[in-house]
PDB file of N, CA and C in Angstrom:
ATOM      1  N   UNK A   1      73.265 -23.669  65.714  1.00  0.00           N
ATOM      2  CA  UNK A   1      72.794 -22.711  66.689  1.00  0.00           C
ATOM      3  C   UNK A   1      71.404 -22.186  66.335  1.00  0.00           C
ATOM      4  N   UNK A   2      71.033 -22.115  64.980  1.00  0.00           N
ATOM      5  CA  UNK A   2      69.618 -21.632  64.806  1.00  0.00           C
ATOM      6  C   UNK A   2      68.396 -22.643  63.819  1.00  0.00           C
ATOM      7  N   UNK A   3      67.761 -22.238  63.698  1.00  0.00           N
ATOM      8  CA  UNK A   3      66.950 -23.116  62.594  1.00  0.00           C
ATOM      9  C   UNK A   3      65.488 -22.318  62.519  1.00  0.00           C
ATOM     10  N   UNK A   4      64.887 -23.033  61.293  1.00  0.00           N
ATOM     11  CA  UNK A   4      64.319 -21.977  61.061  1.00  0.00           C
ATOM     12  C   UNK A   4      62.691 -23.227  61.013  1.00  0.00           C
ATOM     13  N   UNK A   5      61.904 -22.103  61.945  1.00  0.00           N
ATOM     14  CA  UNK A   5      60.202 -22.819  61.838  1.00  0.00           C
ATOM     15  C   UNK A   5      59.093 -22.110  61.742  1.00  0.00           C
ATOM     16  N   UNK A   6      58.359 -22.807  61.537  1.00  0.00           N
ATOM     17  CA  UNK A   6      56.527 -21.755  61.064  1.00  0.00           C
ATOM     18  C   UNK A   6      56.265 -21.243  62.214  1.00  0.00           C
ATOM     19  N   UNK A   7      56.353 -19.929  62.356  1.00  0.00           N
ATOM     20  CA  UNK A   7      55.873 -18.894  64.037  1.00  0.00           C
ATOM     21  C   UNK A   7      54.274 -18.528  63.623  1.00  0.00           C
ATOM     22  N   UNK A   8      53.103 -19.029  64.405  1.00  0.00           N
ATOM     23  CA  UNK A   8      51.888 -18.619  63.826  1.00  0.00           C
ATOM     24  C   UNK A   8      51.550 -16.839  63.680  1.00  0.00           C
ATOM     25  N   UNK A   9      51.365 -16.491  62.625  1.00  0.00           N
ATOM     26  CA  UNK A   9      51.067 -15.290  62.408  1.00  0.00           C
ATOM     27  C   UNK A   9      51.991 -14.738  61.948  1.00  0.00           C
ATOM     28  N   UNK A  10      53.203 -15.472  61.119  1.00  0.00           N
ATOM     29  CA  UNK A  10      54.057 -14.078  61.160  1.00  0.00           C
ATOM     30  C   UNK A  10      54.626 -15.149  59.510  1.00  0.00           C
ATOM     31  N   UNK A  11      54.907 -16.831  59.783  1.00  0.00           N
ATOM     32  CA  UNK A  11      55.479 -17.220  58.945  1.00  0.00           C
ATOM     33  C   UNK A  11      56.663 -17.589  58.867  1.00  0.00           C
ATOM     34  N   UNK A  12      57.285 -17.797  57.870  1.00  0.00           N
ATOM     35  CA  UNK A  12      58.921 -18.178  58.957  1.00  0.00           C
ATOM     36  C   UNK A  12      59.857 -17.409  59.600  1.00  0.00           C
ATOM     37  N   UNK A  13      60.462 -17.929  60.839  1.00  0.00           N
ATOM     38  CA  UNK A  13      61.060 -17.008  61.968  1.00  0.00           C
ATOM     39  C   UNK A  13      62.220 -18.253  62.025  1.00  0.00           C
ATOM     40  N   UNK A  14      63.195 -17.406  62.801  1.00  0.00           N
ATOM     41  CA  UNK A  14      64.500 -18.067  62.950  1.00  0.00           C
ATOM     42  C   UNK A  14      64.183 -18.271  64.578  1.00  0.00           C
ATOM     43  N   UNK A  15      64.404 -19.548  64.581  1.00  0.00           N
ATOM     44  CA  UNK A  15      64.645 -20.066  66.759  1.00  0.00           C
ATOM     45  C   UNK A  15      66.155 -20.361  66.603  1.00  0.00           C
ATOM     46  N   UNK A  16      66.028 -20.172  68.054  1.00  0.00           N
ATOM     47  CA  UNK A  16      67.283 -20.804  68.819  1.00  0.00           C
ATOM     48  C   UNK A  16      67.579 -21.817  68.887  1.00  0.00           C
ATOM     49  N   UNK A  17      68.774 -22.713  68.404  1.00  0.00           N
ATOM     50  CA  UNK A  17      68.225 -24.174  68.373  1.00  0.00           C
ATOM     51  C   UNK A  17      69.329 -24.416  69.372  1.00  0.00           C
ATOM     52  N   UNK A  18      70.085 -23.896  70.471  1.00  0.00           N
ATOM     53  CA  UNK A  18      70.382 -24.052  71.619  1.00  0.00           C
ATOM     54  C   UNK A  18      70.645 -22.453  72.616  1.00  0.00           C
ATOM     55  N   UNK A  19      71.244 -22.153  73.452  1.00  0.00           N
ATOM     56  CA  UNK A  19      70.520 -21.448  74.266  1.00  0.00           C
ATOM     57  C   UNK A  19      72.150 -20.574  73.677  1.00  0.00           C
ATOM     58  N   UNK A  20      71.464 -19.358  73.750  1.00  0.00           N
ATOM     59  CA  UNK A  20      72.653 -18.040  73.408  1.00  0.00           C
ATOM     60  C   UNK A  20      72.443 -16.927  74.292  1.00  0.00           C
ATOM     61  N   UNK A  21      73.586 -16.880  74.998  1.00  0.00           N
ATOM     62  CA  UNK A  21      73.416 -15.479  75.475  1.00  0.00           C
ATOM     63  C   UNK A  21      73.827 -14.185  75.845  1.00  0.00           C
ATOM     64  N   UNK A  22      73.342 -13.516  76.186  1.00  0.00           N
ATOM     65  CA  UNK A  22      73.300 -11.939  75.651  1.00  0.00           C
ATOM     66  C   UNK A  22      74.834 -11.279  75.737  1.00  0.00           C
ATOM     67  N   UNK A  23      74.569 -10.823  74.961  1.00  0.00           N
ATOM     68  CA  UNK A  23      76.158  -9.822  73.875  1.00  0.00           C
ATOM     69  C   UNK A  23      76.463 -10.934  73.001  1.00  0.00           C
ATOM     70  N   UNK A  24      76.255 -12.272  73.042  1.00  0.00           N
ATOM     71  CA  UNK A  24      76.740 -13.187  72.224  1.00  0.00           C
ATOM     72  C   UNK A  24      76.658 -13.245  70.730  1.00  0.00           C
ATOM     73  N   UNK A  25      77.449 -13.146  69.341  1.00  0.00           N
ATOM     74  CA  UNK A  25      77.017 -13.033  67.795  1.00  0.00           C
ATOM     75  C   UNK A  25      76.125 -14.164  67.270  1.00  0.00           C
ATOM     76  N   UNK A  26      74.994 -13.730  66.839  1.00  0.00           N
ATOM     77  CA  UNK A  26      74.454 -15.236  66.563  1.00  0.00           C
ATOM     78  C   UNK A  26      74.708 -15.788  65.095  1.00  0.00           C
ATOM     79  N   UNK A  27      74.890 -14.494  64.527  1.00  0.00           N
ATOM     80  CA  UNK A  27      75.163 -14.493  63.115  1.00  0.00           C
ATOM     81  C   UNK A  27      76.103 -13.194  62.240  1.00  0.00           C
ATOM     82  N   UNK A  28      76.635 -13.610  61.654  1.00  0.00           N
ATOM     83  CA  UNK A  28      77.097 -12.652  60.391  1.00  0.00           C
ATOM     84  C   UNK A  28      76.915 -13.087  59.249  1.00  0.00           C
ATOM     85  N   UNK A  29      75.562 -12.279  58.747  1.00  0.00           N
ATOM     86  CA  UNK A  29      74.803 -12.708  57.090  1.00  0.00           C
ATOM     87  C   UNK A  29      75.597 -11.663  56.120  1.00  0.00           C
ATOM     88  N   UNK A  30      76.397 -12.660  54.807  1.00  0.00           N
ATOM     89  CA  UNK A  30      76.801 -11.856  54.330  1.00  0.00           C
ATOM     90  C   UNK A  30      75.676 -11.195  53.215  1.00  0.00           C
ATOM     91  N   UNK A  31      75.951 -10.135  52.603  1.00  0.00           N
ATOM     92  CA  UNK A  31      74.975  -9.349  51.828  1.00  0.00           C
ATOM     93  C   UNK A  31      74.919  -9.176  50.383  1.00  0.00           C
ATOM     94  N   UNK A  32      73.599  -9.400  49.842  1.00  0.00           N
ATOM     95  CA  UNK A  32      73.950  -8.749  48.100  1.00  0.00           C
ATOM     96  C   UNK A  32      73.284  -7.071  48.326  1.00  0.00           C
ATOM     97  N   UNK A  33      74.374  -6.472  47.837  1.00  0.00           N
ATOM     98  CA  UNK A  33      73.936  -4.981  47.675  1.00  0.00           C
ATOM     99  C   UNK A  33      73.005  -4.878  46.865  1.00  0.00           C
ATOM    100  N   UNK A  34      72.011  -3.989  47.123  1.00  0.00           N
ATOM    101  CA  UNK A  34      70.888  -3.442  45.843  1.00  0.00           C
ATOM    102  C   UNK A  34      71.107  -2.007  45.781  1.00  0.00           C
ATOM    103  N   UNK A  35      72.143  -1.897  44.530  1.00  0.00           N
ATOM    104  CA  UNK A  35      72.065  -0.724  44.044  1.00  0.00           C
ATOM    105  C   UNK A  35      70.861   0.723  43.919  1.00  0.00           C
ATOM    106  N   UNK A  36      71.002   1.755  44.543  1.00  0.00           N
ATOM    107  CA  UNK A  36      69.633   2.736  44.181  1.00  0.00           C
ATOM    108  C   UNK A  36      69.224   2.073  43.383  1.00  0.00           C
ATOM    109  N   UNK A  37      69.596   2.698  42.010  1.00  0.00           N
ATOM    110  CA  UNK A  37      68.847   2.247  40.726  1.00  0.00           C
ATOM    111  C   UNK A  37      68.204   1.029  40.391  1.00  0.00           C
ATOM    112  N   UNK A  38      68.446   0.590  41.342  1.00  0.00           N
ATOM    113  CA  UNK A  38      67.753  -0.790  41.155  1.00  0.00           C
ATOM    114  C   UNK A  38      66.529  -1.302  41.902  1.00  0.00           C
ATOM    115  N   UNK A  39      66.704   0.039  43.485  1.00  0.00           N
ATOM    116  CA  UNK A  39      65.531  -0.503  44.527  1.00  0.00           C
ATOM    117  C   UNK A  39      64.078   0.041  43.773  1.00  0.00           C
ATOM    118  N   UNK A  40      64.112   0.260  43.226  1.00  0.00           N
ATOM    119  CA  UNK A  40      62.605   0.528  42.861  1.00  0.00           C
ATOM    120  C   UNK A  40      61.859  -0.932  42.163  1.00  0.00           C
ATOM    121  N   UNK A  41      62.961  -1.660  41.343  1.00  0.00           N
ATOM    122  CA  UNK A  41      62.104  -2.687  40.982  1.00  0.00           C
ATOM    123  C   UNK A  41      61.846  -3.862  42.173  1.00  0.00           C
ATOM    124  N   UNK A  42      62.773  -3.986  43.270  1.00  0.00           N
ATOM    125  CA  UNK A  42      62.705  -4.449  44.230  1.00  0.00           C
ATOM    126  C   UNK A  42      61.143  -4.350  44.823  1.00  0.00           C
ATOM    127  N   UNK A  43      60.855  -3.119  44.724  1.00  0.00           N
ATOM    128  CA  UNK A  43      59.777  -2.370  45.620  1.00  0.00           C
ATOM    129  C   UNK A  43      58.511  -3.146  45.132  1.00  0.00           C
ATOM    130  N   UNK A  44      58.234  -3.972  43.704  1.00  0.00           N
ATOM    131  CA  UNK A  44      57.583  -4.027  43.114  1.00  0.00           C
ATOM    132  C   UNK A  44      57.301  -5.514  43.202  1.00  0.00           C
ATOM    133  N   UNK A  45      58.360  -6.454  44.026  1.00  0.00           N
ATOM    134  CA  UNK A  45      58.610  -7.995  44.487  1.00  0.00           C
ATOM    135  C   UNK A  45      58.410  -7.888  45.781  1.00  0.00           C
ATOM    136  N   UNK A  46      57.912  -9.495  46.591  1.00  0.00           N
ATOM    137  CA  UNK A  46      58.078 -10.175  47.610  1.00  0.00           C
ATOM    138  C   UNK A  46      59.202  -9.359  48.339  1.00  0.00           C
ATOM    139  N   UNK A  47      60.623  -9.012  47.520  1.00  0.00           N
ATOM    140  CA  UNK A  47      61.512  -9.402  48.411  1.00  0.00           C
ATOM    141  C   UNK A  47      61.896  -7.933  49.195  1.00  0.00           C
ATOM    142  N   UNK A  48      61.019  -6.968  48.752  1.00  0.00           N
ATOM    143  CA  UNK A  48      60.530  -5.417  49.399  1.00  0.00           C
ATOM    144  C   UNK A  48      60.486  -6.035  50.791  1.00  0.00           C
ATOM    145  N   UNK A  49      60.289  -6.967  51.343  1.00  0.00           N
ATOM    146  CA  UNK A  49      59.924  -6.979  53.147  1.00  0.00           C
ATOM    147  C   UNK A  49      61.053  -8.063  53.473  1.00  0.00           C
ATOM    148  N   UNK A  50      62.064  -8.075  52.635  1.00  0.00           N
ATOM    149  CA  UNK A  50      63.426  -8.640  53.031  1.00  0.00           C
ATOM    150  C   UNK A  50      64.653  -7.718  53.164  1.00  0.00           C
ATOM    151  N   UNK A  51      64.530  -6.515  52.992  1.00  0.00           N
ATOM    152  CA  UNK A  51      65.751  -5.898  52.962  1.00  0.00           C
ATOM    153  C   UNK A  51      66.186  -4.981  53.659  1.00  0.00           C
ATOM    154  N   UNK A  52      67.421  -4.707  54.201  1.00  0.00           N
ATOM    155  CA  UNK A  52      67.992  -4.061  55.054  1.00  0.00           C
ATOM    156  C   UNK A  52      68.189  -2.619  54.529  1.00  0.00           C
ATOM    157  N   UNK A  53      68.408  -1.306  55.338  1.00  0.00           N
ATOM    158  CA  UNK A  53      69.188  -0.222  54.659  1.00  0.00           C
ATOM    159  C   UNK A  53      70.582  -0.567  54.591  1.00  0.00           C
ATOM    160  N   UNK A  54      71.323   0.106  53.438  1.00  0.00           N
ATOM    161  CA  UNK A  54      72.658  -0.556  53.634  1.00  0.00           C
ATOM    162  C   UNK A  54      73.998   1.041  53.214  1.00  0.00           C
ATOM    163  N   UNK A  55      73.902   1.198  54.118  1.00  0.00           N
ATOM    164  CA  UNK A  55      75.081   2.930  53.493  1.00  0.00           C
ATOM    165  C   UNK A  55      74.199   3.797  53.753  1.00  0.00           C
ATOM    166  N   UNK A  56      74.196   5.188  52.798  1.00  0.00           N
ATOM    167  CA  UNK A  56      73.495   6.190  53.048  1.00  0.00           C
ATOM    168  C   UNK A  56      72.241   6.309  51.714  1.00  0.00           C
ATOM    169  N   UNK A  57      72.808   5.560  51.216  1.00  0.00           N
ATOM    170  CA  UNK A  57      71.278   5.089  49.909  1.00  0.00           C
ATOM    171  C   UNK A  57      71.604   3.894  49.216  1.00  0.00           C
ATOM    172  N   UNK A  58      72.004   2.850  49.594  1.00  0.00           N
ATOM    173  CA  UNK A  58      71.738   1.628  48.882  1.00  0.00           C
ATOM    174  C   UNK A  58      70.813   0.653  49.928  1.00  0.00           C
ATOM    175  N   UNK A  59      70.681  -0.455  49.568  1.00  0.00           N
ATOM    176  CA  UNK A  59      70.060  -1.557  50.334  1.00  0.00           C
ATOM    177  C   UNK A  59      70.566  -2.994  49.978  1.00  0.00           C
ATOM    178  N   UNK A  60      70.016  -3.739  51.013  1.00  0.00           N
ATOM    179  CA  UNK A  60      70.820  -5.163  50.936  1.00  0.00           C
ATOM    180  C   UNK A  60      69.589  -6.009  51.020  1.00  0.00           C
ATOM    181  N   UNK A  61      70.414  -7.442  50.281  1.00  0.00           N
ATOM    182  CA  UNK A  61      69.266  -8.400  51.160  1.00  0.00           C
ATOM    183  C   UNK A  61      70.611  -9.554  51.627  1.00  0.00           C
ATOM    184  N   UNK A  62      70.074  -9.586  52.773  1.00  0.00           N
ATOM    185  CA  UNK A  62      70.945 -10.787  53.747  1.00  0.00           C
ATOM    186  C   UNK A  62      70.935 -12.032  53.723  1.00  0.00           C
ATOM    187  N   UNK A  63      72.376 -13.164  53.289  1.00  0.00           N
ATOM    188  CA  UNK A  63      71.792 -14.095  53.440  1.00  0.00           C
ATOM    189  C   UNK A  63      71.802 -15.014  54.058  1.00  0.00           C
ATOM    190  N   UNK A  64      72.152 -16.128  54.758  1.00  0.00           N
ATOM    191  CA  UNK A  64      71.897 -17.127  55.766  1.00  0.00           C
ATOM    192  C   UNK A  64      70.648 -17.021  55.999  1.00  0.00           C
ATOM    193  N   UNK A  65      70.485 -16.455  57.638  1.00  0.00           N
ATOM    194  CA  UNK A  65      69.355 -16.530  58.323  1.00  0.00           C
ATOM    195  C   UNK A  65      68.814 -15.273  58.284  1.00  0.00           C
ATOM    196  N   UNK A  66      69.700 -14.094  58.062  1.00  0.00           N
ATOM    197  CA  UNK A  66      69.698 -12.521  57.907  1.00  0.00           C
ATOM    198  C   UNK A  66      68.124 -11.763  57.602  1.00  0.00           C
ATOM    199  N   UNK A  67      67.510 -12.732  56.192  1.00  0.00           N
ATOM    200  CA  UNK A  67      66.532 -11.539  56.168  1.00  0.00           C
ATOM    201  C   UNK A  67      65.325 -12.480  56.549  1.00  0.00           C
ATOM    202  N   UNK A  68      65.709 -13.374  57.408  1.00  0.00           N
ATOM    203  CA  UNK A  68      64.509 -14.223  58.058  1.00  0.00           C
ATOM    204  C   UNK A  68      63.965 -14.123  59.508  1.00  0.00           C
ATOM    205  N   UNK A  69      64.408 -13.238  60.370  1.00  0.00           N
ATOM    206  CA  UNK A  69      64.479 -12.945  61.490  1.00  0.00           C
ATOM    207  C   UNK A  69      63.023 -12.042  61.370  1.00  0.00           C
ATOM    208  N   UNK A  70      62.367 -12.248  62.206  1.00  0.00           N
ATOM    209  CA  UNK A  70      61.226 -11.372  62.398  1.00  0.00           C
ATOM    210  C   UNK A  70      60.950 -10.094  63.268  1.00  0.00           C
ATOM    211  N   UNK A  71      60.681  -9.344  63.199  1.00  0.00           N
ATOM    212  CA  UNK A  71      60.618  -8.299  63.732  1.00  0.00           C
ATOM    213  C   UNK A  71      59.534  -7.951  64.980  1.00  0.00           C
ATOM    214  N   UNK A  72      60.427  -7.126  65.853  1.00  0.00           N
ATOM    215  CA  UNK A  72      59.465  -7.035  67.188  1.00  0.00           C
ATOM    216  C   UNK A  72      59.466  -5.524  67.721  1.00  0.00           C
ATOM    217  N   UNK A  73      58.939  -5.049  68.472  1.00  0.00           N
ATOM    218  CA  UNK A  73      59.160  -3.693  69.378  1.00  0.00           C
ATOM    219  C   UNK A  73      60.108  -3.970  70.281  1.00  0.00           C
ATOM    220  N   UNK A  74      59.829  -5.452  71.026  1.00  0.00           N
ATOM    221  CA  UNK A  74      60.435  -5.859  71.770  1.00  0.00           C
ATOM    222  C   UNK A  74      61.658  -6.663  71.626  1.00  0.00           C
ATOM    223  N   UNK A  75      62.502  -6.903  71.046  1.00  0.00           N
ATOM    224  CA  UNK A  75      63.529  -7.569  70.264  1.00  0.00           C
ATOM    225  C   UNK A  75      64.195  -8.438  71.194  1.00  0.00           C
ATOM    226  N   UNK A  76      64.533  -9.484  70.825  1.00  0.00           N
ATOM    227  CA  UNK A  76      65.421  -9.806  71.967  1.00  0.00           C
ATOM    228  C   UNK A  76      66.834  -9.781  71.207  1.00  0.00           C
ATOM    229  N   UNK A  77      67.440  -9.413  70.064  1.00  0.00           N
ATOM    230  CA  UNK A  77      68.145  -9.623  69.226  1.00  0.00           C
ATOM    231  C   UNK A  77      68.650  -8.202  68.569  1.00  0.00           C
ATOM    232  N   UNK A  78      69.496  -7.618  68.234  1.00  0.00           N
ATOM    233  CA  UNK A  78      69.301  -6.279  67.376  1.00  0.00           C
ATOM    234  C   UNK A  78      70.598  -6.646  65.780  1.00  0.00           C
ATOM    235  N   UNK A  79      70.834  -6.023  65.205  1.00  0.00           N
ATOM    236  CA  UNK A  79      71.770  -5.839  64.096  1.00  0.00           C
ATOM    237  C   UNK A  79      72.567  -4.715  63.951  1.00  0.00           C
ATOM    238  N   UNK A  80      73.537  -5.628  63.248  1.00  0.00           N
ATOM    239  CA  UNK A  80      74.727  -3.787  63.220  1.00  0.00           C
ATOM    240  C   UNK A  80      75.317  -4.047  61.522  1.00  0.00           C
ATOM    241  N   UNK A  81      75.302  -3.040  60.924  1.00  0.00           N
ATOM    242  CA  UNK A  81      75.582  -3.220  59.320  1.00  0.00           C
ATOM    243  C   UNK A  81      77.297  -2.877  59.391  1.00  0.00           C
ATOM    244  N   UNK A  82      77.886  -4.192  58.918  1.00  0.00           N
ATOM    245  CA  UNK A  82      79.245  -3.988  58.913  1.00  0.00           C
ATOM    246  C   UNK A  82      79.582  -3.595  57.340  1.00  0.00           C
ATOM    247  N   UNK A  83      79.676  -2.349  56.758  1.00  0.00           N
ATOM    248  CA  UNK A  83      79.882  -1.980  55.397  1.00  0.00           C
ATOM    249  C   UNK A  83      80.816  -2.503  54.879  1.00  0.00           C
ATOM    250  N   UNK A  84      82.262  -2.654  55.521  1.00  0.00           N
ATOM    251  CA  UNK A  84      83.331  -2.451  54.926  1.00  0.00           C
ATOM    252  C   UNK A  84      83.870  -4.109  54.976  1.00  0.00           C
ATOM    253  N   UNK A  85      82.893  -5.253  55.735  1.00  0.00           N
ATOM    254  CA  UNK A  85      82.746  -6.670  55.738  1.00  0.00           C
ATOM    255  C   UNK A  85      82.234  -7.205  54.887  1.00  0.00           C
ATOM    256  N   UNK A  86      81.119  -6.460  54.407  1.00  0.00           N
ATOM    257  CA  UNK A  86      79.505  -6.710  53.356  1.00  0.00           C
ATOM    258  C   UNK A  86      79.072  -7.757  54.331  1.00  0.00           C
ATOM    259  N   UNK A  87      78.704  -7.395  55.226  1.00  0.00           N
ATOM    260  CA  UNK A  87      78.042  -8.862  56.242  1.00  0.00           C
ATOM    261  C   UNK A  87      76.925  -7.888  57.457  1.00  0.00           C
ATOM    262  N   UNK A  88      75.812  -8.254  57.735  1.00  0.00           N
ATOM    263  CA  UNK A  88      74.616  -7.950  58.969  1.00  0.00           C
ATOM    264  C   UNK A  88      75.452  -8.577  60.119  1.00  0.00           C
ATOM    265  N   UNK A  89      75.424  -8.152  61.301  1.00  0.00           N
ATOM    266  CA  UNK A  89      76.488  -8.900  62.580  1.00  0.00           C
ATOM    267  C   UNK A  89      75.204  -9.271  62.855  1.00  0.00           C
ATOM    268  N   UNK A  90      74.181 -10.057  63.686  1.00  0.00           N
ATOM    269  CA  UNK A  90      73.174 -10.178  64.910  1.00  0.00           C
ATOM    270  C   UNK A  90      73.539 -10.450  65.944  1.00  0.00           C
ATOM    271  N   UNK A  91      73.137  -9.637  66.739  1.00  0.00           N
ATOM    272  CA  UNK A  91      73.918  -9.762  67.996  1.00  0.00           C
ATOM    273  C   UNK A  91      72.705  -9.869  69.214  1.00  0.00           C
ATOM    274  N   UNK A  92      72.854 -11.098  70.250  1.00  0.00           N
ATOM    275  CA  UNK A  92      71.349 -11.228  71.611  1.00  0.00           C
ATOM    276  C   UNK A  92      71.667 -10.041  72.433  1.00  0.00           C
ATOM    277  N   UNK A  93      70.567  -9.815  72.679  1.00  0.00           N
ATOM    278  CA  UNK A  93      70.201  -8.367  73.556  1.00  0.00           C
ATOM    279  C   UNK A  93      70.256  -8.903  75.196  1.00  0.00           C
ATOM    280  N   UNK A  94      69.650 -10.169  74.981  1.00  0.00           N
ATOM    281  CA  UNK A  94      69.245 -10.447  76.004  1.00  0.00           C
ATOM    282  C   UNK A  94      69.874 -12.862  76.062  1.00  0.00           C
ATOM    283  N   UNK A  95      69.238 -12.959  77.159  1.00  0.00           N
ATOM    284  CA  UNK A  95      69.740 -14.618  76.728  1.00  0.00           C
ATOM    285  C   UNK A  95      68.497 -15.096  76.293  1.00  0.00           C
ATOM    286  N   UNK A  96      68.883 -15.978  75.139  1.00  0.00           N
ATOM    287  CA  UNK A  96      67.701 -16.423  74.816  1.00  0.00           C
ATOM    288  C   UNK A  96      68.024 -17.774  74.989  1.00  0.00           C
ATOM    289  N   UNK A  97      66.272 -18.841  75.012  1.00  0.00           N
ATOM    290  CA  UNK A  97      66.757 -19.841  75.419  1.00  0.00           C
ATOM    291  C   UNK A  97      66.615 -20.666  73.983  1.00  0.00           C
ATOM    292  N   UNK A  98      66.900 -21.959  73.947  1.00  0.00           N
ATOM    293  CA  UNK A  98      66.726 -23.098  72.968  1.00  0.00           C
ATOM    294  C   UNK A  98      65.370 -22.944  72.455  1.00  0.00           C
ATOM    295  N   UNK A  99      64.964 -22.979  71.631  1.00  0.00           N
ATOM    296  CA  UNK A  99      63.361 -23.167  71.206  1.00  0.00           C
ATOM    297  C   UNK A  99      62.549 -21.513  71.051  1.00  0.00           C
ATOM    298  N   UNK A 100      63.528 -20.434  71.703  1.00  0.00           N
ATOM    299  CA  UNK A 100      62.953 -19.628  71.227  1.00  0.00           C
ATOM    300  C   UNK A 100      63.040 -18.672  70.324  1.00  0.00           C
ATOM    301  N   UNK A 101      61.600 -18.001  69.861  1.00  0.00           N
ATOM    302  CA  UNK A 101      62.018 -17.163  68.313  1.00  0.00           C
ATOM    303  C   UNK A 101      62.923 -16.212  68.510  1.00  0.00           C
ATOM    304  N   UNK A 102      64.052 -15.901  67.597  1.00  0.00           N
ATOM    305  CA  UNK A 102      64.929 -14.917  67.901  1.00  0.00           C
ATOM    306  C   UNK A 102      64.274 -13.402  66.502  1.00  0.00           C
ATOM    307  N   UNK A 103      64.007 -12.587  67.222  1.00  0.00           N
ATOM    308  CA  UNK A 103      63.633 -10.766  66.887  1.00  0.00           C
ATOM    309  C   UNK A 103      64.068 -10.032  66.875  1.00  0.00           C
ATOM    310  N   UNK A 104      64.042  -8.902  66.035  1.00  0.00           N
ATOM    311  CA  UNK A 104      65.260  -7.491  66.022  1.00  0.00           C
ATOM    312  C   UNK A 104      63.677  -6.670  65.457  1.00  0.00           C
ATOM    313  N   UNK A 105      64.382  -5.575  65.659  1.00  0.00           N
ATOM    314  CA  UNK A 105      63.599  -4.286  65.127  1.00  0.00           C
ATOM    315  C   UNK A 105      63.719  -3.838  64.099  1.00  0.00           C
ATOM    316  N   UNK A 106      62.951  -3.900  63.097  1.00  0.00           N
ATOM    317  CA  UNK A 106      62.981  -3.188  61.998  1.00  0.00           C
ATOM    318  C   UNK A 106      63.068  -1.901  61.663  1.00  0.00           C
ATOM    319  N   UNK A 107      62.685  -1.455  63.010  1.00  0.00           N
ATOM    320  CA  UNK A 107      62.408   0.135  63.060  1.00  0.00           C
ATOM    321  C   UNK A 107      61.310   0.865  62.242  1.00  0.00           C
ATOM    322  N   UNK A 108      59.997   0.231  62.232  1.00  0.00           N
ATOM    323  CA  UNK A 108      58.841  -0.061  61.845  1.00  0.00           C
ATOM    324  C   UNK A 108      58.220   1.068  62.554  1.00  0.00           C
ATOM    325  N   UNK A 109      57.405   1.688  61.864  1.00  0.00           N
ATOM    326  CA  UNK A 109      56.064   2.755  62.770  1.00  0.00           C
ATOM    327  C   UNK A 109      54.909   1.691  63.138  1.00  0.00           C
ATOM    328  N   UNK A 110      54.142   1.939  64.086  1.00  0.00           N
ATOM    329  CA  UNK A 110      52.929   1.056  64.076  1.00  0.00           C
ATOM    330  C   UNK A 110      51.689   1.002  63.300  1.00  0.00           C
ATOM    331  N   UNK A 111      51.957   2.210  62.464  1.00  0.00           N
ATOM    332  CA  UNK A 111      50.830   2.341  61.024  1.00  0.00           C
ATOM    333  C   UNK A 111      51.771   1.752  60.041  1.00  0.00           C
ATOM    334  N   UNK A 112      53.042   0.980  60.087  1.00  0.00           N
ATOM    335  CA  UNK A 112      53.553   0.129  58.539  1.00  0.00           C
ATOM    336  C   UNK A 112      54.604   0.850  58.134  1.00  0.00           C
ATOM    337  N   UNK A 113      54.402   1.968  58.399  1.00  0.00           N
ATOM    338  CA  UNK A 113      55.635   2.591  57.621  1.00  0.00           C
ATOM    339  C   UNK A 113      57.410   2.457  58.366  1.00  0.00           C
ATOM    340  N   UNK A 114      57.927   2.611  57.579  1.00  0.00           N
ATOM    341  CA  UNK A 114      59.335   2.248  57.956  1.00  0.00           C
ATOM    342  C   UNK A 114      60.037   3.565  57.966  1.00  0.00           C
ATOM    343  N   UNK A 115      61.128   3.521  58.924  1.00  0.00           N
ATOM    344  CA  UNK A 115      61.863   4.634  58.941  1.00  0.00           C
ATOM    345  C   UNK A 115      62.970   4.446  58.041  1.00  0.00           C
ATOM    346  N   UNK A 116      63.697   3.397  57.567  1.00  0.00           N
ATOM    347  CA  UNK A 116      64.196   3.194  56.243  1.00  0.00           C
ATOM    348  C   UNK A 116      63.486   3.685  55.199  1.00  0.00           C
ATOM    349  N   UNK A 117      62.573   3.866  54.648  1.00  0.00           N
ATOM    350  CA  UNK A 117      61.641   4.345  53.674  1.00  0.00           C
ATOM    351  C   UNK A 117      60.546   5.078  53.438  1.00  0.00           C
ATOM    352  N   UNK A 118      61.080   6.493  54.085  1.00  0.00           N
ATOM    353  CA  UNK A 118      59.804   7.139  53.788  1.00  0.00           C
ATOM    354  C   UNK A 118      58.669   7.057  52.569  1.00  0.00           C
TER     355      UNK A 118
END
């Protein structure tokens, strides 16, 4: 159902590799927890722009297709954190077709900053 290719400007993005549509699950990425105590060295790697919030102070990084999905204002895609699964659900907002990039919101400010991380 998905696969993953070079989106110019952004790097790798997950497409549709046949047509899904909307309310449909595209994925459930299961998760490695990152302990508090631990996100700070995170903060200090690559993998700082891979990770989800996960509870009320830990974080995750997702894996399958999970922390490869690129981020939009416009999403056609969103996520729901299943805690008590350890798994990201992705779920289409909308139908998407074959060939195209699938997006969720990071919940990103437009100056960079994240509402996960003040």
């Amino acid at each position: 159902m998905l696969r993953i290719d070079y989106i110019k400007g952004k790097g790798r993005g997950v497409i549709a590799a046949k047509d899904i549509k909307k309310g449909a699950i595209i994925e459930c990425s299961q998760v490695i927890v990152i302990p508090p105590d631990e996100l700070m060295y995170i903060f200090k790697t690559v993998l700082i722009n891979y990770i989800f919030s996960w509870g009320s102070n830990s974080s995750a990084i997702a894996l399958g297709y999970g922390s490869l999905y690129n981020h939009s204002y416009h999403p056609n895609a969103t996520y729901f954190t299943r805690i008590k699964d350890m798994c990201i659900e992705f779920q289409a907002l909308e139908n998407i077709q074959e060939g195209q990039e699938i997006t969720i919101d990071y919940e990103w400010f437009p100056n960079g900053l994240c509402l996960r991380y003040p």
